[in-house]
Protein backbone atom coordinates (compact mmCIF):
# COMPACT_ATOMS: atom_id res chain seq x y z
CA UNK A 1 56.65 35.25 109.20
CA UNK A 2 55.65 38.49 107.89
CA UNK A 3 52.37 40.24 108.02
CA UNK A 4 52.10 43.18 105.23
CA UNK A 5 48.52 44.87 105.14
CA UNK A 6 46.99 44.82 101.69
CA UNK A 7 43.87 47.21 101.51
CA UNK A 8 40.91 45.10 103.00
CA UNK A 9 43.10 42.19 104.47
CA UNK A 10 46.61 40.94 105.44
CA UNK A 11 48.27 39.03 103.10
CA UNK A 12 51.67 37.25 104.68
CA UNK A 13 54.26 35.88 101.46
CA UNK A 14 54.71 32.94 102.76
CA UNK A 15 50.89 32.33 102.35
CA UNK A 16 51.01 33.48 98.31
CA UNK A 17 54.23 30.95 97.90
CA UNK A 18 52.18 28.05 99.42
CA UNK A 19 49.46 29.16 97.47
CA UNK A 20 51.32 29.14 94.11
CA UNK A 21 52.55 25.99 94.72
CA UNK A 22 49.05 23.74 95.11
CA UNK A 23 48.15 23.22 91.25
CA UNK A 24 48.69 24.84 88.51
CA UNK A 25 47.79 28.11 87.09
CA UNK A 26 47.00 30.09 84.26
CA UNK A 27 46.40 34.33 83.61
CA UNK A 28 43.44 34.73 83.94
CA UNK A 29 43.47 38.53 83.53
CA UNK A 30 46.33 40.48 81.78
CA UNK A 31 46.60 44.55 81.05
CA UNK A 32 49.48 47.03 80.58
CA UNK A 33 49.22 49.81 79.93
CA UNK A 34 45.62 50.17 79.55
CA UNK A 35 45.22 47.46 77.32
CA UNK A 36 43.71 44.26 77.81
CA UNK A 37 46.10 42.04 76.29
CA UNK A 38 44.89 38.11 78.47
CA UNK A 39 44.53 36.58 75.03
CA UNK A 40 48.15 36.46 74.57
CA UNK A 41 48.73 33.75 77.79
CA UNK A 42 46.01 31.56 76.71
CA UNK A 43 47.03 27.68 76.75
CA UNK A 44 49.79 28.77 79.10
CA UNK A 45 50.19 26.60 81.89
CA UNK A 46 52.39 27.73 85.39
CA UNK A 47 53.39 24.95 87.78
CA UNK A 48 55.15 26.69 90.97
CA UNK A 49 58.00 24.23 92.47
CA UNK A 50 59.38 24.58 96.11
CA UNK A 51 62.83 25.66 94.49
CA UNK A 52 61.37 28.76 93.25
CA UNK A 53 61.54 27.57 89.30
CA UNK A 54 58.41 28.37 87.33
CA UNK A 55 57.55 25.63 84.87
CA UNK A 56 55.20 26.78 81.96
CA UNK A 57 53.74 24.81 79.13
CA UNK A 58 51.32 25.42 76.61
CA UNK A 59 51.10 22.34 74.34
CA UNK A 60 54.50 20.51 74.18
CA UNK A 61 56.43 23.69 74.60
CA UNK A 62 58.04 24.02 77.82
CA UNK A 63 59.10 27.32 79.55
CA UNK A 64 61.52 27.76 82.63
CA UNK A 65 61.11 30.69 84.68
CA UNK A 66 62.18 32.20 88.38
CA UNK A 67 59.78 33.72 90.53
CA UNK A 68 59.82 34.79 94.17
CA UNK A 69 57.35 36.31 96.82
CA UNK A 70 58.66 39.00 99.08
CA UNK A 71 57.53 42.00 101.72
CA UNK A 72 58.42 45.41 100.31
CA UNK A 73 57.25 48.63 100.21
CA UNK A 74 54.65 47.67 102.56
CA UNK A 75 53.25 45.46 100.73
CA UNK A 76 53.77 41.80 99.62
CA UNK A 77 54.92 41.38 96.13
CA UNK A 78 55.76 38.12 93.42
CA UNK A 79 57.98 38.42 91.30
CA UNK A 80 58.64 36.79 87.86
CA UNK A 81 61.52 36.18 85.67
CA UNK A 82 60.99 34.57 82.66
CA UNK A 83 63.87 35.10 78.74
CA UNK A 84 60.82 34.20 75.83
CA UNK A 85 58.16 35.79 74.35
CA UNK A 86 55.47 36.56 75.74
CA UNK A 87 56.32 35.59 79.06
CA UNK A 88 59.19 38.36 79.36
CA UNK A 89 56.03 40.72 79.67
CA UNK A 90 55.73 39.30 83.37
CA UNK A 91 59.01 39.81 84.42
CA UNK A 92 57.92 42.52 87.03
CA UNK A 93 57.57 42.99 90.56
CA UNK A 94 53.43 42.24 90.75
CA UNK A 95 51.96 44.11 94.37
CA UNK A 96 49.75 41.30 95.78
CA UNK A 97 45.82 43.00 96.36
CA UNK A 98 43.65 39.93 97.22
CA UNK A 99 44.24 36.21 97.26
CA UNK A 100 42.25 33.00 97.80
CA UNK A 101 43.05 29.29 96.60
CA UNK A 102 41.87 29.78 93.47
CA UNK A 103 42.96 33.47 92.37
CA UNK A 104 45.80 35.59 92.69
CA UNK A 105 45.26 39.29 91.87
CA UNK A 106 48.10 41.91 91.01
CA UNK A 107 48.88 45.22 89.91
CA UNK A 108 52.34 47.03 89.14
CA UNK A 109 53.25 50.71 88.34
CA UNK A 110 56.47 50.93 86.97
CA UNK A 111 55.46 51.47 83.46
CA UNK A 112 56.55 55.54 82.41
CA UNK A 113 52.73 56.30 82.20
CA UNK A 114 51.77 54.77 85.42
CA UNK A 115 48.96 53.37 84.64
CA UNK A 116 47.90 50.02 86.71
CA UNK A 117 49.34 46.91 84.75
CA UNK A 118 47.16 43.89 86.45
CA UNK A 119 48.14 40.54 86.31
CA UNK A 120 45.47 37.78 87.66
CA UNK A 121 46.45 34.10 87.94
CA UNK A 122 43.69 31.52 88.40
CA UNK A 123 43.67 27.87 89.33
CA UNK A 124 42.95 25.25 86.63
């Protein structure tokens, strides 16, 4: 098992995939770019399954996604694959900052202006 320090506490990857995988989800907090943009996730659903598929729905549409938790860049990061609109706007590698059973928070940098994208998933 890894240990990668995150700012006030350690957060292992193991402990965000078991996490992920108790429930199901929902964004609870999107930006990019500056730019609060949550509203466009609402109704979205995530169920996290032990073979690393995503499963999203928002009324009877159904989405199929990949995601993954890994240590890098001393940190721990999730990362999300996902081929429709608007889910393709997760597909990046998220840097884990705090986590609890009911909320995941994220940011990433790798937009050209480097401004914090933040991504927060919360528990239904």
């Amino acid at each position: 098992m890894f240990i990668i320090s995150c700012g006030e506490k350690e957060i292992d990857y193991a402990s965000v995939l078991n996490t992920l995988r108790l429930g199901t989800w929902r964004v609870g907090y999107y930006t990019m770019n500056g730019t609060n943009e949550t509203s466009r996730f609402n109704g979205y659903n995530f169920t996290f399954n032990m073979d690393s598929s995503v499963i999203v729905q928002k009324e009877s549409n159904t989405i199929t996604g990949l995601y993954e938790a890994s240590n890098g860049n001393s940190n721990t990061q999730l990362n999300l694959y996902f081929g429709e609109d608007p889910l393709v706007d997760l597909n990046k590698d998220w840097k884990v900052l705090r986590l609890n059973g009911t909320l995941i928070e994220m940011e990433n940098t790798t937009n050209q202006q480097q401004i914090p994208g933040n991504l927060h998933l919360q528990k239904n």
